[in-house]
N, C-alpha and C. Protein backbone atom coordinates (compact mmCIF):
# COMPACT_ATOMS: atom_id res chain seq x y z
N UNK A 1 17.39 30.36 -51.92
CA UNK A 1 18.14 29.13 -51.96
C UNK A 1 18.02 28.46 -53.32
N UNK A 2 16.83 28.44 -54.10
CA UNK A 2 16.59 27.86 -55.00
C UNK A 2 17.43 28.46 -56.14
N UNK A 3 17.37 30.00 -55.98
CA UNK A 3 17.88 30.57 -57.04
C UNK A 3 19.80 30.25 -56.95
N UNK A 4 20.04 30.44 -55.96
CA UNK A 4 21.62 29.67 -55.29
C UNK A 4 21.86 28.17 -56.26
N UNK A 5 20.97 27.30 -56.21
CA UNK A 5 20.95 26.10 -56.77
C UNK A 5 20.78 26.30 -58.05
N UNK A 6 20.20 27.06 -58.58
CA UNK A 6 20.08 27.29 -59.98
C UNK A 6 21.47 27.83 -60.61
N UNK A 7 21.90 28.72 -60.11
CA UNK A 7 22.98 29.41 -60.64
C UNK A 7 24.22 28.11 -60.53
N UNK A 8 24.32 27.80 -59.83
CA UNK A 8 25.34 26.43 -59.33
C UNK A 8 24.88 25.63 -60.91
N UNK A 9 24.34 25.07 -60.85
CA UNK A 9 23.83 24.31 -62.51
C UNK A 9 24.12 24.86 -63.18
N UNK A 10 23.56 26.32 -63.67
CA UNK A 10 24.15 26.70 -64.48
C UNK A 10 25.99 26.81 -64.48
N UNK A 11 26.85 27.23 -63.62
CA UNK A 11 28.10 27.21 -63.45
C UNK A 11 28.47 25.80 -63.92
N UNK A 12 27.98 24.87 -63.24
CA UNK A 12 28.62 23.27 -63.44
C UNK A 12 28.43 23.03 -65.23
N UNK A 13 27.34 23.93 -65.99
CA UNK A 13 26.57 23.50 -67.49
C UNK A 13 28.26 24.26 -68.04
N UNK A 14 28.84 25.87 -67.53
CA UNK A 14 29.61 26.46 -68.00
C UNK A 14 31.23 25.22 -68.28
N UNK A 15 31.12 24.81 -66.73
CA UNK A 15 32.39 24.42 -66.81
C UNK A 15 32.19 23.31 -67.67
N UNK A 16 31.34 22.50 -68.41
CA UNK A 16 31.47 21.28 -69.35
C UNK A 16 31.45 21.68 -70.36
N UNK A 17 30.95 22.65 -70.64
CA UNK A 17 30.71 23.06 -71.99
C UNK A 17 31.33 24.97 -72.09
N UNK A 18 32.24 24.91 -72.73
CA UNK A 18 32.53 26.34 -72.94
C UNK A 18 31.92 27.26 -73.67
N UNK A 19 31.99 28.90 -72.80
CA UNK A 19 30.98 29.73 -73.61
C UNK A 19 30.63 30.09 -74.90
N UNK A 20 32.39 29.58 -75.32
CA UNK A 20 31.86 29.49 -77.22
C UNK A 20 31.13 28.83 -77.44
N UNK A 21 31.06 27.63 -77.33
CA UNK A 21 29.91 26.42 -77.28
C UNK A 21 28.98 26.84 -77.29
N UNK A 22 28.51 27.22 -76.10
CA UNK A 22 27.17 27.57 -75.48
C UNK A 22 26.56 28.18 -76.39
N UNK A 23 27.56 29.42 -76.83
CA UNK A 23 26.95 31.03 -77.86
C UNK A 23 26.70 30.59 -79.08
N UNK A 24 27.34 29.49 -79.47
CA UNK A 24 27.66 29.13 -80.80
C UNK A 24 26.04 28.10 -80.94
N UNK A 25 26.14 27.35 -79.90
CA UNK A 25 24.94 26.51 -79.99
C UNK A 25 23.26 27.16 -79.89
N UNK A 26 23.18 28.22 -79.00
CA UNK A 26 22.44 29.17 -79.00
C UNK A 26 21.85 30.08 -79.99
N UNK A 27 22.72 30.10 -80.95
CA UNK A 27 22.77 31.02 -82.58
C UNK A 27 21.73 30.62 -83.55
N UNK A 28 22.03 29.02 -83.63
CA UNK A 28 21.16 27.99 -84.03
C UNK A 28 19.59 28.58 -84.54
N UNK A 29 19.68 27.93 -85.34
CA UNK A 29 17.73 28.20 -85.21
C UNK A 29 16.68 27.47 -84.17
N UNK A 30 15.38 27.52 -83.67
CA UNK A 30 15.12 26.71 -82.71
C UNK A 30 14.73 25.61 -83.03
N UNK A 31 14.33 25.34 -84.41
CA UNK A 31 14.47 23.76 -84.80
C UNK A 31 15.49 23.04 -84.81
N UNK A 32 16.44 23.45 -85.03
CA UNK A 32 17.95 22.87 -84.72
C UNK A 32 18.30 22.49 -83.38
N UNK A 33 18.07 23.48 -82.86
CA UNK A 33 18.09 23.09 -81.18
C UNK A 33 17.01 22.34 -80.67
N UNK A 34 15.88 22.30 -80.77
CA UNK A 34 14.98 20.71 -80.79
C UNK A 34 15.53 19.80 -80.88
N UNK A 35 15.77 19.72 -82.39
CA UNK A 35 16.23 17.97 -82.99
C UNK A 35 17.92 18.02 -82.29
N UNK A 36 18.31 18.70 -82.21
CA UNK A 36 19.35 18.14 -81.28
C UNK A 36 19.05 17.59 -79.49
N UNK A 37 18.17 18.73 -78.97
CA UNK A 37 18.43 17.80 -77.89
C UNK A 37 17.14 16.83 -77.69
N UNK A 38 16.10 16.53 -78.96
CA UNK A 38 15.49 15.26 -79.14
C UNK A 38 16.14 14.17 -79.13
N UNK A 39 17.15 14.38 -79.88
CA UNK A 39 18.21 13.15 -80.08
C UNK A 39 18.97 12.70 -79.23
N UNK A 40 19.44 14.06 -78.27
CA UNK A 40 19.96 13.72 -76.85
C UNK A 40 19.49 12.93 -75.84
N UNK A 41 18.35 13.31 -75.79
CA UNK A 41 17.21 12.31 -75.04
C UNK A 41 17.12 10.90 -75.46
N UNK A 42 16.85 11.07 -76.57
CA UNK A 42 16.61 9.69 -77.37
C UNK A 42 17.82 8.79 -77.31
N UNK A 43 19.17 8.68 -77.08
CA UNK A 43 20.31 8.71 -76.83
C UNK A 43 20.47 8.42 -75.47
N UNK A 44 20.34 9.64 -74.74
CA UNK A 44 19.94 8.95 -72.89
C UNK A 44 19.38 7.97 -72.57
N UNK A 45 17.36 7.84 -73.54
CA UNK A 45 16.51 7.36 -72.88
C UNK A 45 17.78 5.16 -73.24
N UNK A 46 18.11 4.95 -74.34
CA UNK A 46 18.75 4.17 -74.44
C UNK A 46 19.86 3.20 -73.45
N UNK A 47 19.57 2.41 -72.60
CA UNK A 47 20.06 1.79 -71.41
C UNK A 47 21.11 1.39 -72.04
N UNK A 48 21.87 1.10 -73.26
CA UNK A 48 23.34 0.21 -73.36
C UNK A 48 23.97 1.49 -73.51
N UNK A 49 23.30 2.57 -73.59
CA UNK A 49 24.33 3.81 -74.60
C UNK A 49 24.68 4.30 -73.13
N UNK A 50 23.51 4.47 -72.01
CA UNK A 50 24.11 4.84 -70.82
C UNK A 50 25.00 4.20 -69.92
N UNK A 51 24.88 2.72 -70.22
CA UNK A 51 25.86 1.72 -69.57
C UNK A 51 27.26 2.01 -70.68
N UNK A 52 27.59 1.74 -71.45
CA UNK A 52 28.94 2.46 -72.36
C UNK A 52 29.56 3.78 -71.74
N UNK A 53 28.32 4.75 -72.36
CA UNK A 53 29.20 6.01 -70.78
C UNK A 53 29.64 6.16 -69.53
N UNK A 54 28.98 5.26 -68.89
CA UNK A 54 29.16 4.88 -67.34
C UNK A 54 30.39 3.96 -67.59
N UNK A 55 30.58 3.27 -68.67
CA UNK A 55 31.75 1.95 -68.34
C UNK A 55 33.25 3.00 -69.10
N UNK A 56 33.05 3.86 -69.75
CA UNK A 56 33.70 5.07 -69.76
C UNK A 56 34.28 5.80 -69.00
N UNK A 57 33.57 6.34 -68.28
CA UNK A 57 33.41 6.86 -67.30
C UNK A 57 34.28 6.30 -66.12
N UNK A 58 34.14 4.81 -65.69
CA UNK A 58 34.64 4.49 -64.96
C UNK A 58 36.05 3.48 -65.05
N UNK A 59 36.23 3.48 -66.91
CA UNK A 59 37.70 3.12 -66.86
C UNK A 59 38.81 3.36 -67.08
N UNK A 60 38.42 4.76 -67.42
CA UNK A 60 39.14 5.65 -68.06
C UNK A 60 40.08 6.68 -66.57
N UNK A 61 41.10 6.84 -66.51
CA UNK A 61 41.55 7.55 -65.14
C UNK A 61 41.68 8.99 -65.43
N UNK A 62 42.36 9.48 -66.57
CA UNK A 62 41.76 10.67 -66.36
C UNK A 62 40.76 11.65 -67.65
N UNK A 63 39.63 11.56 -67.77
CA UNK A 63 38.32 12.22 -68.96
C UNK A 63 38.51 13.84 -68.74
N UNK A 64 38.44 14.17 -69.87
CA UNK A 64 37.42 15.53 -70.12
C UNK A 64 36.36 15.30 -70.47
N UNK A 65 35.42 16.33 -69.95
CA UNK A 65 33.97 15.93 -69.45
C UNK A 65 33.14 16.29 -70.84
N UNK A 66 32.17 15.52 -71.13
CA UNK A 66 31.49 15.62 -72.60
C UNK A 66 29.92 15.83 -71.86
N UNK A 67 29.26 16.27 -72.74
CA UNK A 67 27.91 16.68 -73.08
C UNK A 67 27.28 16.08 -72.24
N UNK A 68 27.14 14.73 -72.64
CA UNK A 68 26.39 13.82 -72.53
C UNK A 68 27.03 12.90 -70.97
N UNK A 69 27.81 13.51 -70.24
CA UNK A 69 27.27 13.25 -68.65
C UNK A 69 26.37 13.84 -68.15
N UNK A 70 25.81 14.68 -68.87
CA UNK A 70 24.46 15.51 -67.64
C UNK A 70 23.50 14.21 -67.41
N UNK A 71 23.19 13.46 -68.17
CA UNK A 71 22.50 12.17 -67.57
C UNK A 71 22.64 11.53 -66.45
N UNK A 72 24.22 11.62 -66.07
CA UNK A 72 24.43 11.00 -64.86
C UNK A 72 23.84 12.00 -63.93
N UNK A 73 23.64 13.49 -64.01
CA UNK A 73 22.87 14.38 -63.04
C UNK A 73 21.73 13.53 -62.63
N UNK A 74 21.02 13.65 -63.80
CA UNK A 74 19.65 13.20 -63.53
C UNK A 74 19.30 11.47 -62.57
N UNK A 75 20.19 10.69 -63.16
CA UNK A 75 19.88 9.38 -62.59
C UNK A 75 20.67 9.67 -61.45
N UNK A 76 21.74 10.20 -60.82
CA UNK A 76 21.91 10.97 -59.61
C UNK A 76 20.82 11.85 -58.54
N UNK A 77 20.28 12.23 -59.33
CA UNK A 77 19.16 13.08 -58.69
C UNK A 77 17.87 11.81 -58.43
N UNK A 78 18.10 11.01 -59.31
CA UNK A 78 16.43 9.76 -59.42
C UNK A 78 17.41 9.06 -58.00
N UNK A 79 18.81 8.29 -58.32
CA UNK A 79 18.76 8.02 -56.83
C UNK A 79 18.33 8.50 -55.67
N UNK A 80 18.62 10.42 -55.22
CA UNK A 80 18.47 10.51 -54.38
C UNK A 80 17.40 10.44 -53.83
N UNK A 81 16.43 10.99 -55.03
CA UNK A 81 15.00 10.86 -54.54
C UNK A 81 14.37 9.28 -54.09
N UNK A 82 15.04 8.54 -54.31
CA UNK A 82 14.46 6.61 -54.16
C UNK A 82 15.40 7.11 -52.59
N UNK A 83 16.59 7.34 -52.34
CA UNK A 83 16.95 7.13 -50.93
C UNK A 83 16.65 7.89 -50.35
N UNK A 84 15.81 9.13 -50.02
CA UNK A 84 15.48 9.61 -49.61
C UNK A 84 13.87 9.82 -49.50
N UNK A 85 13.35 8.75 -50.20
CA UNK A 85 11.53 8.40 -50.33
C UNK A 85 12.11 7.06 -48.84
N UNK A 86 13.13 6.32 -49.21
CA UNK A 86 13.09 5.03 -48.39
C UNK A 86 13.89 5.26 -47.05
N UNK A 87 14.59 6.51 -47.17
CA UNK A 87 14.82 7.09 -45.59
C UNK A 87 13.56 8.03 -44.50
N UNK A 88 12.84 7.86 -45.50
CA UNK A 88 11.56 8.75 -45.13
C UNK A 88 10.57 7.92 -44.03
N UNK A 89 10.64 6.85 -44.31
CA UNK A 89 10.13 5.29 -43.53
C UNK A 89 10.57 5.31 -42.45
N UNK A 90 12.14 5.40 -42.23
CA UNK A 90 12.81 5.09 -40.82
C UNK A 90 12.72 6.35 -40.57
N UNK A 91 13.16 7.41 -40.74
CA UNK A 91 13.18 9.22 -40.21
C UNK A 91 11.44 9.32 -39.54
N UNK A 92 10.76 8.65 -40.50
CA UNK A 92 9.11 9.52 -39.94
C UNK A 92 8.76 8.76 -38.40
N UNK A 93 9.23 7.27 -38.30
CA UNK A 93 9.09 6.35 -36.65
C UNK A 93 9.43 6.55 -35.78
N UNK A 94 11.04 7.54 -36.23
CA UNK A 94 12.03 7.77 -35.07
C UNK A 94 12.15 8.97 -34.88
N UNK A 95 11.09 10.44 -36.05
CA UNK A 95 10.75 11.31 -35.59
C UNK A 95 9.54 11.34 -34.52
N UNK A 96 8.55 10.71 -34.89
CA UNK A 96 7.18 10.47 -33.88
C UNK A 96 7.28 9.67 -32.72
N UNK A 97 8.87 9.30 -32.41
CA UNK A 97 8.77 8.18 -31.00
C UNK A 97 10.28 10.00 -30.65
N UNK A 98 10.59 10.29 -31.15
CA UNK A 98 11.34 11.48 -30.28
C UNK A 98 10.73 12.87 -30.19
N UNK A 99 9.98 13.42 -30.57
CA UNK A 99 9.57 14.08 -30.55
C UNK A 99 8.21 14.54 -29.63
N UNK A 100 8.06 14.68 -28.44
CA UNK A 100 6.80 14.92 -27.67
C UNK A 100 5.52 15.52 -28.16
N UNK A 101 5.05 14.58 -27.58
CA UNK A 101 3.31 15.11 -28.22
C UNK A 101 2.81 15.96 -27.41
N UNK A 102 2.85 16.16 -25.99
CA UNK A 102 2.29 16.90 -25.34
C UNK A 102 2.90 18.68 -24.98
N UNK A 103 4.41 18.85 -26.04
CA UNK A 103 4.54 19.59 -25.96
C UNK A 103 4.08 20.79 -27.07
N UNK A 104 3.40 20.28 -28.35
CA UNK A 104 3.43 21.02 -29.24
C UNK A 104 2.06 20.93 -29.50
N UNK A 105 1.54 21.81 -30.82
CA UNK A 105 -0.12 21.12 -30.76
C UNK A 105 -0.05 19.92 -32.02
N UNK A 106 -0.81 19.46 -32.50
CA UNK A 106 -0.78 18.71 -33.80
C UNK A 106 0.02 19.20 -34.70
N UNK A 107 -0.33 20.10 -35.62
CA UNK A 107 -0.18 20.88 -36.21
C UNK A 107 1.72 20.78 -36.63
N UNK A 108 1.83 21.81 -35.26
CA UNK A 108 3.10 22.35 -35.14
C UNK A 108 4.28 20.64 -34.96
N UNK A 109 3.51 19.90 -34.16
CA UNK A 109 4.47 18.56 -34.11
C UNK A 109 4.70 17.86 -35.67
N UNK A 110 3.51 17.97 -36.40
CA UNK A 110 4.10 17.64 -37.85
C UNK A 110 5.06 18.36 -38.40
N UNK A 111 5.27 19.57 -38.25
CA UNK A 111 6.20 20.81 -38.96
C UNK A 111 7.34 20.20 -38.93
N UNK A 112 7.76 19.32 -37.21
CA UNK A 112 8.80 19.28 -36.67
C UNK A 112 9.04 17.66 -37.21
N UNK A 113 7.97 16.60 -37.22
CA UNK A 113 8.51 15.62 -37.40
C UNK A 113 9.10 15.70 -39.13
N UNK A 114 8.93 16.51 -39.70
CA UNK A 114 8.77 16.83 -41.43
C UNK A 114 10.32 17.48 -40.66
N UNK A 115 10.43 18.27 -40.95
CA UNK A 115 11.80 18.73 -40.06
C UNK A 115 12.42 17.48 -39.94
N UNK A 116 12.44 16.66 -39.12
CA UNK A 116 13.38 15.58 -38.31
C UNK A 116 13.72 14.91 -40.00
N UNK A 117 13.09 14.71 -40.89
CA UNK A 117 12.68 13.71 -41.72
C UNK A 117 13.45 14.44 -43.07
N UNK A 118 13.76 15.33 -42.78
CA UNK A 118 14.67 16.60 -43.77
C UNK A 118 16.35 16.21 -43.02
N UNK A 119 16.28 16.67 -42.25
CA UNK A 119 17.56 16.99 -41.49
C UNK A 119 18.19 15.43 -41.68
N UNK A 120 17.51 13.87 -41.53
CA UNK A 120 17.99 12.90 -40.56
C UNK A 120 18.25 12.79 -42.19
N UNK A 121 17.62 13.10 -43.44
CA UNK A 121 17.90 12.48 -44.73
C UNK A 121 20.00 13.58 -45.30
N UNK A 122 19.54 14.62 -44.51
CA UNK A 122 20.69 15.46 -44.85
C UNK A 122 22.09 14.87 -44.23
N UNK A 123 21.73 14.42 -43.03
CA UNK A 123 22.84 14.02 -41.81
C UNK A 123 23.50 13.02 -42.77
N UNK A 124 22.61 11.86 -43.03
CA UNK A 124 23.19 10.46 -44.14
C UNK A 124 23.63 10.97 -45.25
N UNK A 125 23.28 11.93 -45.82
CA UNK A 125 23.71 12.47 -47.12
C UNK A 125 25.14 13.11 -46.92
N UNK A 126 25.13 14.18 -46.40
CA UNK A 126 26.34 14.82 -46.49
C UNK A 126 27.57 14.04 -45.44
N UNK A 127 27.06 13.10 -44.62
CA UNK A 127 27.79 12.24 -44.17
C UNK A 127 28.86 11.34 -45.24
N UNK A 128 27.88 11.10 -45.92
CA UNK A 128 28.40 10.26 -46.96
C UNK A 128 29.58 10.64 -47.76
N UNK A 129 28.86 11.77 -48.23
CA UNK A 129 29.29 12.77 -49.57
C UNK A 129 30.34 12.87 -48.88
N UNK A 130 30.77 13.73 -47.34
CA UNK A 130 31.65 14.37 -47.20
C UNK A 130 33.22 13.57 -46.84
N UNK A 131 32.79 11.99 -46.19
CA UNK A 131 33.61 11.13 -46.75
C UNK A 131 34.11 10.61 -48.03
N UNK A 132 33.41 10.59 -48.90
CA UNK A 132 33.71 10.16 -50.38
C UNK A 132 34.80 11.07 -51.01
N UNK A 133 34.31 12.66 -50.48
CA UNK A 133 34.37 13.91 -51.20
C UNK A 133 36.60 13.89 -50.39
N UNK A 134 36.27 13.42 -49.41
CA UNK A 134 37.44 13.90 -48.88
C UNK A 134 38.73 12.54 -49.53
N UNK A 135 37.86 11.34 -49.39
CA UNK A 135 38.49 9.90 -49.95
C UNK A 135 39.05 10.31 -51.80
N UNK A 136 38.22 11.44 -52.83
CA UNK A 136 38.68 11.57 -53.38
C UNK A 136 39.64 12.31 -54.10
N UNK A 137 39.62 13.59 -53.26
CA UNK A 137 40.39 15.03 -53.39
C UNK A 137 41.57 14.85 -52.24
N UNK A 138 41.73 14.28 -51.87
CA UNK A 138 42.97 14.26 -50.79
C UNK A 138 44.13 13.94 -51.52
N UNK A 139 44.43 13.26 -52.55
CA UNK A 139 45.69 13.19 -53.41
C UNK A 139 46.12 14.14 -54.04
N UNK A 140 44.33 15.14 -54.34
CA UNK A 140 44.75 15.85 -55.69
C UNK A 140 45.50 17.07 -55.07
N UNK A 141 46.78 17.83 -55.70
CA UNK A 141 47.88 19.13 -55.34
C UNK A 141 47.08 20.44 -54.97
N UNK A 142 45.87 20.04 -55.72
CA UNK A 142 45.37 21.98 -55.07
C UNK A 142 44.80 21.65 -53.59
N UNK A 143 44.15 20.24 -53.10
CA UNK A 143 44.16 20.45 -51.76
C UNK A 143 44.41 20.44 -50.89
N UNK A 144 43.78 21.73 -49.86
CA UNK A 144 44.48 22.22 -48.85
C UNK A 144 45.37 21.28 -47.97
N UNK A 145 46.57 22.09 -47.03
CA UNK A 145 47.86 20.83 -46.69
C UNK A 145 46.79 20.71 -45.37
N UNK A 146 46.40 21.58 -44.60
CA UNK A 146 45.09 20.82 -43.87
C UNK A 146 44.80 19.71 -43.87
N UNK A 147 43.94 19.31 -44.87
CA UNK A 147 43.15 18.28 -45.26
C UNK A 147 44.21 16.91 -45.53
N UNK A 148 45.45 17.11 -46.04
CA UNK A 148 46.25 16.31 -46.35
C UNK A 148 46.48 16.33 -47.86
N UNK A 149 46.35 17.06 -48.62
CA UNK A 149 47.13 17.41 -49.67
C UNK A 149 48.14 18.78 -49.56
N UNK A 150 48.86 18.58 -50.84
CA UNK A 150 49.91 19.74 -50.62
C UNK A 150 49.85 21.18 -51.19
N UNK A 151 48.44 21.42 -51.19
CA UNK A 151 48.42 23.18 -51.20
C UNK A 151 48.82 23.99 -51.97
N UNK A 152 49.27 23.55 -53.77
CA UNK A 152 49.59 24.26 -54.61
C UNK A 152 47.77 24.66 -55.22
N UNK A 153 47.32 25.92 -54.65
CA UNK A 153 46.28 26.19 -55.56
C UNK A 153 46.41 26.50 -56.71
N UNK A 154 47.49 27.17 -57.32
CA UNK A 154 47.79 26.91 -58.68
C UNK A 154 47.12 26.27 -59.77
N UNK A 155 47.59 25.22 -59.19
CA UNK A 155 47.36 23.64 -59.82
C UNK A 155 45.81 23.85 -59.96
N UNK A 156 44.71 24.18 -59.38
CA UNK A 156 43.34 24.12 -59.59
C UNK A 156 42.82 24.62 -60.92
N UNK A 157 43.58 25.42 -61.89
CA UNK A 157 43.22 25.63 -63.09
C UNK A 157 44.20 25.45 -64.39
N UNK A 158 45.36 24.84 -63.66
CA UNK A 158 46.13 24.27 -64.44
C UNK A 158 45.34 23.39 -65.56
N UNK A 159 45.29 23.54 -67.26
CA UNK A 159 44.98 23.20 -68.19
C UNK A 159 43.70 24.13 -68.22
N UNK A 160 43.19 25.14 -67.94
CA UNK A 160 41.63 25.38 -68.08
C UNK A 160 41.50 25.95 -69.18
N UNK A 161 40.45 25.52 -70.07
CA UNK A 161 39.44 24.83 -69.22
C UNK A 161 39.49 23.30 -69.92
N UNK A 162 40.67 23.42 -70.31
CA UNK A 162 40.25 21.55 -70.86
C UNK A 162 41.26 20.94 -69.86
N UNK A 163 40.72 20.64 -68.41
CA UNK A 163 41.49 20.34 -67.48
C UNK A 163 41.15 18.39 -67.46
N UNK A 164 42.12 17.75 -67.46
CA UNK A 164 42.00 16.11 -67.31
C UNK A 164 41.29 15.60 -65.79
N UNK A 165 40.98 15.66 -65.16
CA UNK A 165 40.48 15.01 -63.80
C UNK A 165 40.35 13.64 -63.77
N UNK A 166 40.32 13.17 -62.87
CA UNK A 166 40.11 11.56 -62.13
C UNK A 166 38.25 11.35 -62.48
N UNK A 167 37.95 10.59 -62.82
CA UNK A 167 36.89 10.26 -63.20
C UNK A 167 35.87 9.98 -61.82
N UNK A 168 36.44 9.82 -60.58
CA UNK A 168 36.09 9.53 -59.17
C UNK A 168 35.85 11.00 -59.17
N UNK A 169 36.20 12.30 -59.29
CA UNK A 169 36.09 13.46 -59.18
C UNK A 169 34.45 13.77 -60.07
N UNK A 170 34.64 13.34 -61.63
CA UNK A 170 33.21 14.24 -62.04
C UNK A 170 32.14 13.59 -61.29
N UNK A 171 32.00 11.83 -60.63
CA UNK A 171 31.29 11.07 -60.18
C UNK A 171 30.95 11.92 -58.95
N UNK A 172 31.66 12.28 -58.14
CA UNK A 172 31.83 13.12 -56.32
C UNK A 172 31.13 14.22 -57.32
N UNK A 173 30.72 15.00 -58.42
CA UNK A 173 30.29 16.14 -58.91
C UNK A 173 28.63 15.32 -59.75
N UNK A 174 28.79 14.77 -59.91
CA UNK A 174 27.60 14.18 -60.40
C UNK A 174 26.80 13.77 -59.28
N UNK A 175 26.97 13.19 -58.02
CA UNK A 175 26.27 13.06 -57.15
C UNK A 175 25.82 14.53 -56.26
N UNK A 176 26.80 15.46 -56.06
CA UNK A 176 26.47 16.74 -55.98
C UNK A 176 25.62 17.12 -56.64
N UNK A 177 25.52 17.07 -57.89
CA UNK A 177 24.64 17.65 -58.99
C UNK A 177 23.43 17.16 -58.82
N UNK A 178 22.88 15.28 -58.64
CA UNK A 178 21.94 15.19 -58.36
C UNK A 178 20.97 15.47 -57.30
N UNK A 179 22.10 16.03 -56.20
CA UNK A 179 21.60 16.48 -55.10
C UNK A 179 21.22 17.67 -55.16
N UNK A 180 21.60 18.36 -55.73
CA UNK A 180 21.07 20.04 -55.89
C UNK A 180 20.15 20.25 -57.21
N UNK A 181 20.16 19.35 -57.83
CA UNK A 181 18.75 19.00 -58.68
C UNK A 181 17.69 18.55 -57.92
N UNK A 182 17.99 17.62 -57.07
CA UNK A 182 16.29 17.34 -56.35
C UNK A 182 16.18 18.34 -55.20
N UNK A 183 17.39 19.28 -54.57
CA UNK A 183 16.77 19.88 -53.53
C UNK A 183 15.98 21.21 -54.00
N UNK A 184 15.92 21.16 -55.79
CA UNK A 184 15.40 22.63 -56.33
C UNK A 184 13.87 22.10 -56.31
N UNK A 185 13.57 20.84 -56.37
CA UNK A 185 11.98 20.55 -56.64
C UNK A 185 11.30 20.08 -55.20
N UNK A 186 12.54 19.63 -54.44
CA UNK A 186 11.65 19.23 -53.47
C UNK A 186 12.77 19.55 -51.70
């Protein structure tokens, strides 16, 4: 699974950045590639430079995606882990008041309340996601007439790879992203 999640990152790193890029940036010497992504950091760690991208980000209707959203991964991924440390509170009360004690031994009833406390954080999660996910792809032409769009898959690589998207789209991919960033560590 982990390795599943890994490869996915890597795919999402492909589609922002093209393989010339990549090869071209790779060529580099490795001091070059340091002080560049020192500076990247240094750049991230900066709260107005990340509020500017984010206000970017969100006024712009349709972006091609730059470098420097992988940050939103990460503070995507720091949310989930804060809502899912503070769903951990209500999941662990309402695993140990449903779960029977006299049927399991110690042991095995923790496995399960740890279990309940996984699953009840997944249920809210992809609950969420999968409303958001549907609130924002339902206009767009490649999806399915199912769902309520009109089913030209075509259209799904129309411009590639410097394709324009709705900025509500890399956001529905940035919260994905932070989610499959914290489910690789924890």
């Amino acid at each position: 699974f982990k390795i599943l999640l890994f490869a996915v990152i890597l795919l999402t790193i492909r589609q922002i950045s093209s393989s010339g890029e990549l090869i071209k940036f790779f060529k580099k010497p490795l001091s070059h590639i340091l002080k560049y992504l020192l500076n990247n950091i240094i750049y991230f760690l900066r709260v107005r430079n990340i509020y500017n991208e984010w206000k970017t980000l969100y006024k712009t209707k349709y972006i091609t995606p730059k470098t420097t959203y992988y940050i939103f991964f990460l503070l995507n991924g720091f949310i989930c882990l804060v809502v899912n440390f503070l769903l951990n509170f209500v999941s662990h009360s309402i695993g140990e008041s449903m779960i029977p004690k006299k049927k399991w031994s110690n042991r095995i009833r923790q496995m399960k309340v740890e279990r309940f406390k996984l699953m009840f954080f997944n249920l809210i999660y992809f609950t969420i996601i999968s409303i958001f996910g549907f609130i924002v792809l339902r206009h767009e032409t490649y999806f399915p007439k199912e769902l309520g769009g009109t089913g030209k898959l075509d259209d799904y690589f129309k411009g590639y790879p410097n394709q324009k998207t709705l900025n509500l789209i890399h956001i529905y991919y940035f919260l994905n992203g932070g989610y499959l960033l914290t489910s690789i560590f924890f």
